[in-house]
PDB file of N, CA and C in Angstrom:
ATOM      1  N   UNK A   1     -30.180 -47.691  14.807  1.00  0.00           N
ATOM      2  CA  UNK A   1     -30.138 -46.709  13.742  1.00  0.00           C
ATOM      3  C   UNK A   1     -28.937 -45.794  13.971  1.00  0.00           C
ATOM      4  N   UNK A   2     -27.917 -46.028  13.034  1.00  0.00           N
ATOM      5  CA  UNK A   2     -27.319 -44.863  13.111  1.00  0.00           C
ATOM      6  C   UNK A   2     -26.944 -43.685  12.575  1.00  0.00           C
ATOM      7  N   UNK A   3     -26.830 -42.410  12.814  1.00  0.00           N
ATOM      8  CA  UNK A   3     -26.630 -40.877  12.479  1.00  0.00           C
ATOM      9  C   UNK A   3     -25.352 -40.489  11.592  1.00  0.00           C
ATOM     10  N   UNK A   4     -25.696 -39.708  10.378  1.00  0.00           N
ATOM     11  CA  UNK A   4     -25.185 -39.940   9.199  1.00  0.00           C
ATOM     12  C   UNK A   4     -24.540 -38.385   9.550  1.00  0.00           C
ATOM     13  N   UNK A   5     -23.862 -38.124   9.004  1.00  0.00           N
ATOM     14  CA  UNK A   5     -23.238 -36.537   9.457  1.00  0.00           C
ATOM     15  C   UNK A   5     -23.270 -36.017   8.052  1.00  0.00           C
ATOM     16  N   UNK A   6     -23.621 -35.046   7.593  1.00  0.00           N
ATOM     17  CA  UNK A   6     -24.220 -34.506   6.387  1.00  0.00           C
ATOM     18  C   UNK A   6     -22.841 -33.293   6.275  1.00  0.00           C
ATOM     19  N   UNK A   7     -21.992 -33.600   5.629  1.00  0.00           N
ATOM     20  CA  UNK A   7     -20.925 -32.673   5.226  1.00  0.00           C
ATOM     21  C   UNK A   7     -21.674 -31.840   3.478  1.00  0.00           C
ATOM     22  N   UNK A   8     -21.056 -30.318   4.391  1.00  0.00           N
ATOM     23  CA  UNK A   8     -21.473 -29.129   3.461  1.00  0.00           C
ATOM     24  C   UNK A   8     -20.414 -29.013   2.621  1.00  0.00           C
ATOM     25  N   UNK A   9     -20.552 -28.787   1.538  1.00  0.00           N
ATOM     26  CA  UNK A   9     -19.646 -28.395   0.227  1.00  0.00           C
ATOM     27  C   UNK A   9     -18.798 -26.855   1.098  1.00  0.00           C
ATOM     28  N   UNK A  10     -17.552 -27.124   0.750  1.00  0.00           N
ATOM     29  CA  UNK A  10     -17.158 -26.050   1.549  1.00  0.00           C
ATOM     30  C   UNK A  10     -17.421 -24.883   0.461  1.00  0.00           C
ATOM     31  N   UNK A  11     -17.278 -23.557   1.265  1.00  0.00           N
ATOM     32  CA  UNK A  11     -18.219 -21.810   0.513  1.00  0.00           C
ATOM     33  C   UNK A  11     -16.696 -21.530  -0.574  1.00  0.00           C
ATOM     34  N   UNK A  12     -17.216 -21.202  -2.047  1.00  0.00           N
ATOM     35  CA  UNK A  12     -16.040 -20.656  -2.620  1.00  0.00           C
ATOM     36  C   UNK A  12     -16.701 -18.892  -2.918  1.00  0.00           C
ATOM     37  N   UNK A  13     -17.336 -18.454  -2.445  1.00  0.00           N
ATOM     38  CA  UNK A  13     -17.391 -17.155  -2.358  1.00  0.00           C
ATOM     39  C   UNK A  13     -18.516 -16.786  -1.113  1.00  0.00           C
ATOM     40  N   UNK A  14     -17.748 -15.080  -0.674  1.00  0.00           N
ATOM     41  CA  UNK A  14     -18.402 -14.649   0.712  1.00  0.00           C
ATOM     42  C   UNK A  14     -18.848 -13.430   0.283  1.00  0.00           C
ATOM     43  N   UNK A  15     -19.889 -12.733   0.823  1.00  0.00           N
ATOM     44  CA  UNK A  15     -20.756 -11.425   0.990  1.00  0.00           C
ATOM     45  C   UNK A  15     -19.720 -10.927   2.361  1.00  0.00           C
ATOM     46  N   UNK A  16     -19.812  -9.871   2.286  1.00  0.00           N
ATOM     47  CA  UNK A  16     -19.837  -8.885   3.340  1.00  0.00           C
ATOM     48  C   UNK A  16     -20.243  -7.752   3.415  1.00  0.00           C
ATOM     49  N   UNK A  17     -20.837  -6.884   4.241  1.00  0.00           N
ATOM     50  CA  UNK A  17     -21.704  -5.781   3.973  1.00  0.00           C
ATOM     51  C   UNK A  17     -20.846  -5.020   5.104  1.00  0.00           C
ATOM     52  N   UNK A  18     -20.193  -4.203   4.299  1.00  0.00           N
ATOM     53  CA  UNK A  18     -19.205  -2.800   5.078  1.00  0.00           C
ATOM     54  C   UNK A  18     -20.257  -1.611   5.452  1.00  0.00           C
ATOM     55  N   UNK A  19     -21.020  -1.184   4.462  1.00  0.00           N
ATOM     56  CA  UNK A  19     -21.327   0.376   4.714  1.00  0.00           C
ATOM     57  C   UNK A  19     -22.861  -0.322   4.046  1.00  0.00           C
ATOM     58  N   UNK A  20     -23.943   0.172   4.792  1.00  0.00           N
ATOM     59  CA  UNK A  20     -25.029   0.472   4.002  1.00  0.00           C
ATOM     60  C   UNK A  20     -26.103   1.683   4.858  1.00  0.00           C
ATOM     61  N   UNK A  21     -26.688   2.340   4.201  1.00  0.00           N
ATOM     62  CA  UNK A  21     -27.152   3.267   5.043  1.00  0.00           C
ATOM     63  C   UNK A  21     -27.051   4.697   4.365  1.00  0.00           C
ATOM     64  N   UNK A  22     -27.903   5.824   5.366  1.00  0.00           N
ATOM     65  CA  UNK A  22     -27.686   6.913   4.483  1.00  0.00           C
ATOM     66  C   UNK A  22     -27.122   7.980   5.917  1.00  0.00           C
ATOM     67  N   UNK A  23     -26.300   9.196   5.428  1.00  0.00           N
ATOM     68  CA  UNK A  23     -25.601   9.371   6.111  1.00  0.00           C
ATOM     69  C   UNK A  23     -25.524  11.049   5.444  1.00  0.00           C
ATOM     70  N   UNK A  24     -24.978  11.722   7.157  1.00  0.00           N
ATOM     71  CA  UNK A  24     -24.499  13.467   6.300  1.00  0.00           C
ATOM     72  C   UNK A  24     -23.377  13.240   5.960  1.00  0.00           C
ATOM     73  N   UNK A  25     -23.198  14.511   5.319  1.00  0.00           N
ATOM     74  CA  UNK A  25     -21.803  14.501   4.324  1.00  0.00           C
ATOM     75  C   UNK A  25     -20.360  14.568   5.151  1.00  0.00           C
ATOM     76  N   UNK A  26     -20.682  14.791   6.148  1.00  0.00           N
ATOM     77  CA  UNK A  26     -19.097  14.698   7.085  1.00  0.00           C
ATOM     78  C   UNK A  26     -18.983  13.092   7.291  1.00  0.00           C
ATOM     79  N   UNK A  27     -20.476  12.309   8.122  1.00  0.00           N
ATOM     80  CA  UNK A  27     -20.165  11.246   8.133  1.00  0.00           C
ATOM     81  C   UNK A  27     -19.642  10.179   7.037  1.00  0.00           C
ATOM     82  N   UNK A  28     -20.618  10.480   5.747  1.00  0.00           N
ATOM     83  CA  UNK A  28     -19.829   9.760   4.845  1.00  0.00           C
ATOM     84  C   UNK A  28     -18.307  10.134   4.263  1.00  0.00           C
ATOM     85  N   UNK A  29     -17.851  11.352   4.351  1.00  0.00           N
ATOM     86  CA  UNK A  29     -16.793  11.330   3.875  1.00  0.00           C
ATOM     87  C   UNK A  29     -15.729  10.640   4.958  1.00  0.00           C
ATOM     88  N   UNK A  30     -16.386  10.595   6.426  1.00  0.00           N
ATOM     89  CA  UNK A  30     -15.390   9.737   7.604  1.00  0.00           C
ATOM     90  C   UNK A  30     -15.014   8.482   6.845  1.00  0.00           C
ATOM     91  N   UNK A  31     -16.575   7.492   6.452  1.00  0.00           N
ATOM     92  CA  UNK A  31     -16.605   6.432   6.154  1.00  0.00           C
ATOM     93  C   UNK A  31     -15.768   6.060   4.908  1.00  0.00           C
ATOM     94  N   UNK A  32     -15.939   7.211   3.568  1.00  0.00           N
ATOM     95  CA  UNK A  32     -15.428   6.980   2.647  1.00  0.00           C
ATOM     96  C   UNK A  32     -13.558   7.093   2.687  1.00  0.00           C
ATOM     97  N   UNK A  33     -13.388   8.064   2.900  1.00  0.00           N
ATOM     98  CA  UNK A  33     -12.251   8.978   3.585  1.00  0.00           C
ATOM     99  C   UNK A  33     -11.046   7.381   4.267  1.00  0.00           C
ATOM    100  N   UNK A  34     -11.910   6.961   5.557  1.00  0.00           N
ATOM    101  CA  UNK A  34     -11.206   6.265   6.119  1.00  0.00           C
ATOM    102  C   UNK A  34     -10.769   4.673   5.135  1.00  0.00           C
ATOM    103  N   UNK A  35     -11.956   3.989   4.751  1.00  0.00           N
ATOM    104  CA  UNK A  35     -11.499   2.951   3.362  1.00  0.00           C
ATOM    105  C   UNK A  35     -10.819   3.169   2.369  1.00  0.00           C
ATOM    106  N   UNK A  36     -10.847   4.430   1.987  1.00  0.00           N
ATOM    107  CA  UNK A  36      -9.710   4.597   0.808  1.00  0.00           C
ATOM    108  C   UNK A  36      -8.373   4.764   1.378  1.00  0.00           C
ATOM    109  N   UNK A  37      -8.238   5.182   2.286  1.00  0.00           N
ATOM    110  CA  UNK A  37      -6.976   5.512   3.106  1.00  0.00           C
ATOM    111  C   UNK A  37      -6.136   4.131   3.259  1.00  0.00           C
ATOM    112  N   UNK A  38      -7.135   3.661   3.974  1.00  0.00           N
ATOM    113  CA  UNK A  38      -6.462   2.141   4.550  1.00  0.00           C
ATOM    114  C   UNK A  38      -5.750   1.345   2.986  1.00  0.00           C
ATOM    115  N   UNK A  39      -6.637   1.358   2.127  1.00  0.00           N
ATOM    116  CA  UNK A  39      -6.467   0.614   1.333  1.00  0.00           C
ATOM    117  C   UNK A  39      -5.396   1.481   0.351  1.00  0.00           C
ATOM    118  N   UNK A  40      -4.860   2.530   0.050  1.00  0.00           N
ATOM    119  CA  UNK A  40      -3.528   3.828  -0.026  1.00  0.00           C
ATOM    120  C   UNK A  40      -2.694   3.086   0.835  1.00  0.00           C
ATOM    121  N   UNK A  41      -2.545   3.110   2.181  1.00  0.00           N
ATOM    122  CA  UNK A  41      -1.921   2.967   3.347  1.00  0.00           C
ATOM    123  C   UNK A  41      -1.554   0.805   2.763  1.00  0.00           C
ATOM    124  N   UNK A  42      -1.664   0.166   2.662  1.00  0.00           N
ATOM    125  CA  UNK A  42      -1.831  -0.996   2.381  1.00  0.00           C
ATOM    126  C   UNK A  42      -1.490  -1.172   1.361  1.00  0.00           C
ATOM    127  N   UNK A  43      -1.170  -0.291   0.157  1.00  0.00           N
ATOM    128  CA  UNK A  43      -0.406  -0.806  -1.207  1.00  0.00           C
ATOM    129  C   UNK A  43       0.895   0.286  -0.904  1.00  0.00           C
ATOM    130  N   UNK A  44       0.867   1.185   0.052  1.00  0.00           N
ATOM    131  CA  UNK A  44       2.629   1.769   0.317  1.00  0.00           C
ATOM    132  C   UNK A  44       2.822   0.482   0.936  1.00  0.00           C
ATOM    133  N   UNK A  45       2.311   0.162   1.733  1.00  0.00           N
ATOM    134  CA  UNK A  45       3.206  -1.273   2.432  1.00  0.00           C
ATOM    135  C   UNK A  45       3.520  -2.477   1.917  1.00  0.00           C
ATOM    136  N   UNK A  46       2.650  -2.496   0.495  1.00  0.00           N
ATOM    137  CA  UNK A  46       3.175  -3.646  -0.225  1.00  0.00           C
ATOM    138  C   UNK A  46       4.362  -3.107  -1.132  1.00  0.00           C
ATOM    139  N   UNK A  47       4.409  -1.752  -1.141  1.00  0.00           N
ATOM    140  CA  UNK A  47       5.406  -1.311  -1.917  1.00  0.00           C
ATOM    141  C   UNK A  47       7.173  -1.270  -1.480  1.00  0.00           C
ATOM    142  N   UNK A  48       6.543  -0.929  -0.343  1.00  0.00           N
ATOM    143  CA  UNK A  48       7.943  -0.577   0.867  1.00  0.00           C
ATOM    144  C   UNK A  48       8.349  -2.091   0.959  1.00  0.00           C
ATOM    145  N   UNK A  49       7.559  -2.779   1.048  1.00  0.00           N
ATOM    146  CA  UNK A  49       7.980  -4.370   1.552  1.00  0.00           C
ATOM    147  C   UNK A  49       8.702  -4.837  -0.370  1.00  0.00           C
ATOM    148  N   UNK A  50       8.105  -5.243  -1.050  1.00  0.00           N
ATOM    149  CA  UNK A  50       8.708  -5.187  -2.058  1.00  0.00           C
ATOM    150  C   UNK A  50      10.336  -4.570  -2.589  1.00  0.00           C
ATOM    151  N   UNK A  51      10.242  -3.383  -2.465  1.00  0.00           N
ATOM    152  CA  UNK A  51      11.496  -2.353  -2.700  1.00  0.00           C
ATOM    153  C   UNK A  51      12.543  -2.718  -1.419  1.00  0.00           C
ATOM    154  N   UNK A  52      12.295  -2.706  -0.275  1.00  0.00           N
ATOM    155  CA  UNK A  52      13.178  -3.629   0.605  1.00  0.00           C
ATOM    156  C   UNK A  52      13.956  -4.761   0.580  1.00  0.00           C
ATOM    157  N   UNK A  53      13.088  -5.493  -0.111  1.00  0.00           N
ATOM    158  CA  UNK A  53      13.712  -7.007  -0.951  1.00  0.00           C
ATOM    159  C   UNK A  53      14.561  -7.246  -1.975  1.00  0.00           C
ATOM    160  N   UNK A  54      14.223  -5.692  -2.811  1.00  0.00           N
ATOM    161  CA  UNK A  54      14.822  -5.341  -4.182  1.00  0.00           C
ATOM    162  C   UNK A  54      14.928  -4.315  -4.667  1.00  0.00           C
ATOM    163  N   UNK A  55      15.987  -3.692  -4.205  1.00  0.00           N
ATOM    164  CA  UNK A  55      16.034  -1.904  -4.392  1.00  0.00           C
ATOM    165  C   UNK A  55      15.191  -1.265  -5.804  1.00  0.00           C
ATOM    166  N   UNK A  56      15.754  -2.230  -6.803  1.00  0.00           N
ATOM    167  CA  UNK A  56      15.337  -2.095  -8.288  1.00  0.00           C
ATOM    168  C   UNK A  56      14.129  -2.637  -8.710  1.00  0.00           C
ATOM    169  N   UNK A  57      13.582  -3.071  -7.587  1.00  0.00           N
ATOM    170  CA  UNK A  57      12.306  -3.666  -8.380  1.00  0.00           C
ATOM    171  C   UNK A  57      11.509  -2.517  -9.095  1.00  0.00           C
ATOM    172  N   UNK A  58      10.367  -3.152 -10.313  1.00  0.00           N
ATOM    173  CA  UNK A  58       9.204  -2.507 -10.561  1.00  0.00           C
ATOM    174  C   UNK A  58       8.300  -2.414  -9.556  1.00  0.00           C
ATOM    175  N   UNK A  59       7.635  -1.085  -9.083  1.00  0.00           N
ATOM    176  CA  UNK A  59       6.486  -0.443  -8.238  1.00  0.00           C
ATOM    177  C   UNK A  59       5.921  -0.400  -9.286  1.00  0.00           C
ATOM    178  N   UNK A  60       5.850  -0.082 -10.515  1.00  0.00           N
ATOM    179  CA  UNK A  60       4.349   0.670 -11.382  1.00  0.00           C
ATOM    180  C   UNK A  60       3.101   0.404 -11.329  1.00  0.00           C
ATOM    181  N   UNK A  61       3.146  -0.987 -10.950  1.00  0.00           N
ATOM    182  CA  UNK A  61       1.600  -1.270 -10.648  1.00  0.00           C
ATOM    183  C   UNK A  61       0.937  -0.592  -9.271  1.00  0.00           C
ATOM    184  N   UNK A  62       1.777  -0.587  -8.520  1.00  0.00           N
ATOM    185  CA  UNK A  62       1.459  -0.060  -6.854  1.00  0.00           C
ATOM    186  C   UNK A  62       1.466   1.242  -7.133  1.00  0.00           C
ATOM    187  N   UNK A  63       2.479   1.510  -7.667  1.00  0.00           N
ATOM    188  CA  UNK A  63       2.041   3.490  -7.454  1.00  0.00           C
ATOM    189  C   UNK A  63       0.910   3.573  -8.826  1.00  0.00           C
ATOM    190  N   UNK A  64       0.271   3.214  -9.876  1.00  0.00           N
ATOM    191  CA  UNK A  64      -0.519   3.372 -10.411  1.00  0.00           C
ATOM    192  C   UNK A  64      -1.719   3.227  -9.688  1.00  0.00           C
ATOM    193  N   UNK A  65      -1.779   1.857  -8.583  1.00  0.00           N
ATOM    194  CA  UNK A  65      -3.405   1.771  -7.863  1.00  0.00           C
ATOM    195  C   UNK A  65      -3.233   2.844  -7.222  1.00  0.00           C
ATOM    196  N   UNK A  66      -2.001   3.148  -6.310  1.00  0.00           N
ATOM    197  CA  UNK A  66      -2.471   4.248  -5.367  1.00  0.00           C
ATOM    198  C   UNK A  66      -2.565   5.857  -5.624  1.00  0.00           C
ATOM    199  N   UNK A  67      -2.198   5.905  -6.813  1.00  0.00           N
ATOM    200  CA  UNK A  67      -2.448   6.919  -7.908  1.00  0.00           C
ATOM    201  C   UNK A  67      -4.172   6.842  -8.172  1.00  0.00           C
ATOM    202  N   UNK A  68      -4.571   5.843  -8.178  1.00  0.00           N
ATOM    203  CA  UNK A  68      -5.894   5.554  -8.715  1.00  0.00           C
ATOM    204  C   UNK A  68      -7.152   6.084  -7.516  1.00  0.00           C
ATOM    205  N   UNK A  69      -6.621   5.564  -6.525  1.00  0.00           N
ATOM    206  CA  UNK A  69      -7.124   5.611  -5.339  1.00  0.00           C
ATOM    207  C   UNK A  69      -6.864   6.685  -4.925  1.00  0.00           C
ATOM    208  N   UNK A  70      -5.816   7.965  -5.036  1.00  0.00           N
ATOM    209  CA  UNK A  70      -6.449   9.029  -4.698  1.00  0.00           C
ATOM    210  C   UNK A  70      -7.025   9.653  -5.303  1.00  0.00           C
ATOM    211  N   UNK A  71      -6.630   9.403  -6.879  1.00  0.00           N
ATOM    212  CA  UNK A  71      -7.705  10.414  -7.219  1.00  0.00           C
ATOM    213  C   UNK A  71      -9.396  10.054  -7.465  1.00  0.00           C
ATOM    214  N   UNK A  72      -9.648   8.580  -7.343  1.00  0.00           N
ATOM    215  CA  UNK A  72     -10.992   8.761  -6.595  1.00  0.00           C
ATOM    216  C   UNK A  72     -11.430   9.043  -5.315  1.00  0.00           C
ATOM    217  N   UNK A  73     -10.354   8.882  -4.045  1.00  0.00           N
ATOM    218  CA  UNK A  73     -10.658   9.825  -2.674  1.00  0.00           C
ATOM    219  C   UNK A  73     -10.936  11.752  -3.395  1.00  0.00           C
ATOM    220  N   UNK A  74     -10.344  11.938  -4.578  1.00  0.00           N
ATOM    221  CA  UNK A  74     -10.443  13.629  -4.585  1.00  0.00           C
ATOM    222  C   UNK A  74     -11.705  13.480  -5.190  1.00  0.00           C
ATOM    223  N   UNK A  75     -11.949  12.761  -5.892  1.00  0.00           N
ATOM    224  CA  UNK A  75     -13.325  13.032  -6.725  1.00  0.00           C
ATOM    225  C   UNK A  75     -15.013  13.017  -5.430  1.00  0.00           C
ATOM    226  N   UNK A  76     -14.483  11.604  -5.039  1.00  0.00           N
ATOM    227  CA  UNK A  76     -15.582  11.553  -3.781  1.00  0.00           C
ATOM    228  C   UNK A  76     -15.428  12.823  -2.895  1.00  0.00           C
ATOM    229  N   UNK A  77     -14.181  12.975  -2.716  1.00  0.00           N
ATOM    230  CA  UNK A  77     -13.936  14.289  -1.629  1.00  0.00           C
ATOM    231  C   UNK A  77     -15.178  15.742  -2.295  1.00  0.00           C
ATOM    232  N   UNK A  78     -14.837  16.205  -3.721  1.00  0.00           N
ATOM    233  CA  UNK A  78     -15.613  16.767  -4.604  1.00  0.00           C
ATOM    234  C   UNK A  78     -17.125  16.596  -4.722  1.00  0.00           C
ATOM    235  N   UNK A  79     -17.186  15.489  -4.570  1.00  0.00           N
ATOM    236  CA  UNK A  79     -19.059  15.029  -4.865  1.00  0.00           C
ATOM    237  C   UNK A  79     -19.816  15.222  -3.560  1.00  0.00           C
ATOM    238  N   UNK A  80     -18.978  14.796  -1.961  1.00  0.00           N
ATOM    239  CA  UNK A  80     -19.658  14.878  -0.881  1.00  0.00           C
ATOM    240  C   UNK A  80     -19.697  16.409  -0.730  1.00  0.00           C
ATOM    241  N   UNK A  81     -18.336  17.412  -1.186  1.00  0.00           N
ATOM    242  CA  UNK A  81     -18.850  18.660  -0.395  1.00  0.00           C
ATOM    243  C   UNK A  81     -20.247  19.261  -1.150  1.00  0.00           C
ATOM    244  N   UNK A  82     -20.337  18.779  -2.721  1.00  0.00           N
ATOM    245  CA  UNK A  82     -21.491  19.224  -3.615  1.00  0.00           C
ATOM    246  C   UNK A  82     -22.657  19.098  -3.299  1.00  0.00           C
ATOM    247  N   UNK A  83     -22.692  17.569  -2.459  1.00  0.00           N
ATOM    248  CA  UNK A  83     -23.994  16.949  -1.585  1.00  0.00           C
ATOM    249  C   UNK A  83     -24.134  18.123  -0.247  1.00  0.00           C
ATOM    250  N   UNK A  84     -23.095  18.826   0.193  1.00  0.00           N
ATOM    251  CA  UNK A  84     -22.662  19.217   1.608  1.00  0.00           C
ATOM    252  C   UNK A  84     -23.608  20.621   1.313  1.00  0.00           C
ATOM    253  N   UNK A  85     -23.182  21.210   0.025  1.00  0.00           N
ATOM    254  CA  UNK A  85     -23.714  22.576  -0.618  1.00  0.00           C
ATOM    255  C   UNK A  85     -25.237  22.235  -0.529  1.00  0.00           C
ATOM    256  N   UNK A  86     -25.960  21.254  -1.214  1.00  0.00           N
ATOM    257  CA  UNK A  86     -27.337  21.088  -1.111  1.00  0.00           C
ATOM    258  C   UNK A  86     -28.224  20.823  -0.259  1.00  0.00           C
ATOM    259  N   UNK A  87     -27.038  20.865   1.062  1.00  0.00           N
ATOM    260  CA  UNK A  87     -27.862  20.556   2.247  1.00  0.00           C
ATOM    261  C   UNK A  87     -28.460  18.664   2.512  1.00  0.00           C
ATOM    262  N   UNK A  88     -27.882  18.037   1.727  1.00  0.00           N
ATOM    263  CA  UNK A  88     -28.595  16.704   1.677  1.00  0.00           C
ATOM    264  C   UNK A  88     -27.834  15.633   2.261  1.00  0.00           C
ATOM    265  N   UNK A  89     -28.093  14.370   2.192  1.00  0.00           N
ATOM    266  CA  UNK A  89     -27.342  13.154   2.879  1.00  0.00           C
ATOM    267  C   UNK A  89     -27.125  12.756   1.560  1.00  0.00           C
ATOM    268  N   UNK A  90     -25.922  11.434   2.070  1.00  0.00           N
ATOM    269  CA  UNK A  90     -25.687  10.542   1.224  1.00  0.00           C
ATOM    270  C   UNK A  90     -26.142   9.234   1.467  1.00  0.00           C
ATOM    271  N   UNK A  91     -26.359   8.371   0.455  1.00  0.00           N
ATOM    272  CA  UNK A  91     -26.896   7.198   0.779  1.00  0.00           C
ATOM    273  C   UNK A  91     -25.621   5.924   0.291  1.00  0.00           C
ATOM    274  N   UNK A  92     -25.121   5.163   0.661  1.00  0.00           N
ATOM    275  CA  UNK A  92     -23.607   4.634   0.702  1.00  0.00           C
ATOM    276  C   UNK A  92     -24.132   3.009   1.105  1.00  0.00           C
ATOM    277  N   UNK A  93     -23.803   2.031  -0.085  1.00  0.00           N
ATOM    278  CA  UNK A  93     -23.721   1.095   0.054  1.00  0.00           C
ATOM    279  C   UNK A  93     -22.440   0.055  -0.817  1.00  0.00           C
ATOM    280  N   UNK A  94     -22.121  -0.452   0.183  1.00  0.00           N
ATOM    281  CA  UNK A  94     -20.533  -1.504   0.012  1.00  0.00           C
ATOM    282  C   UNK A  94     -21.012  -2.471   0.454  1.00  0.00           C
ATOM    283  N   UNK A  95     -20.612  -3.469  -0.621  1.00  0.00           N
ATOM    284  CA  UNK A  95     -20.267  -5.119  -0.118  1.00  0.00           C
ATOM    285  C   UNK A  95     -19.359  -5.107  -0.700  1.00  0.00           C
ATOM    286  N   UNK A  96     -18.464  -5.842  -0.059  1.00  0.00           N
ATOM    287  CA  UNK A  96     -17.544  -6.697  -0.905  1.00  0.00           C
ATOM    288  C   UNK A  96     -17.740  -8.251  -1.154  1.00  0.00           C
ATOM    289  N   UNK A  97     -17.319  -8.391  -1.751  1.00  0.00           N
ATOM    290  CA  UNK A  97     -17.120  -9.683  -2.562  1.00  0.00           C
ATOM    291  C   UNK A  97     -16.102 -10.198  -2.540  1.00  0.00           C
ATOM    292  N   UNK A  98     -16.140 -11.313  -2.099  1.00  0.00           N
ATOM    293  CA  UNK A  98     -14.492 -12.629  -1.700  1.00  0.00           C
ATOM    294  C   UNK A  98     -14.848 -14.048  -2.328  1.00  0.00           C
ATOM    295  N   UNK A  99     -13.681 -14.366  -3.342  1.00  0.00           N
ATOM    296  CA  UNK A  99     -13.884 -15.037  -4.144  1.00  0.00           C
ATOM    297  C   UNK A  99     -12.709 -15.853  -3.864  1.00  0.00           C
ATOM    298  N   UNK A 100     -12.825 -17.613  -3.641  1.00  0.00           N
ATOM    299  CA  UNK A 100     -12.154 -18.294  -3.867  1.00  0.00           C
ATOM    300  C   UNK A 100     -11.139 -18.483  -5.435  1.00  0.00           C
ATOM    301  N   UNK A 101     -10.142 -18.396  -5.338  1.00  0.00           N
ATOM    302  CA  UNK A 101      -9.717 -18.048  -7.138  1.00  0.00           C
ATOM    303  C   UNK A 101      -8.252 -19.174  -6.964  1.00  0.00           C
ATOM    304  N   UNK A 102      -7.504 -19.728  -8.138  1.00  0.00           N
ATOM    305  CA  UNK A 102      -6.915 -20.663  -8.379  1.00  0.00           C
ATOM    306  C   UNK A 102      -5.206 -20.139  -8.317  1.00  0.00           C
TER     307      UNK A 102
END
């Protein structure tokens, strides 16, 4: 008798679970604070790398996300100290989602 090897369809999308949990307002703004940053910090570098290549290139899309991205770091910044005023926690859940795409 011989053993058949059972090949898996390879995965076209992944879960990941970043943040779940509830948390005080300093800690979540660490948590929040530090992901928006990185991901700010990560479209200057696609920007800088870009504009290096091509003095004249278009940025608008890059400085629009990271335009975008701070001003939801100010808004969250705004909502945690409001949580901070009421004395309460926050409750903070992230997955991301990774999608095989064409």
């Amino acid at each position: 008798m011989q053993a058949t090897e059972v090949k898996k369809a390879p995965k076209t999308k992944q879960k990941v679970q970043l943040v779940k949990g509830d948390f005080t307002p300093s800690e979540a703004w660490d948590i929040i604070g530090s992901l928006v940053d990185v991901k700010i910090n990560f479209h200057k570098l696609q920007r800088l790398q870009r504009w290096e290549g091509y003095h004249k290139c278009d940025t608008g899309d890059l400085n629009s996300r990271i335009e975008e991205l701070q001003q939801a770091e100010a808004e969250a910044k705004e909502f945690i100290a409001q949580v901070r005023k009421q004395g309460k926690k926050v409750s903070i859940s992230g997955t991301l989602e990774i999608k095989v795409t064409e």
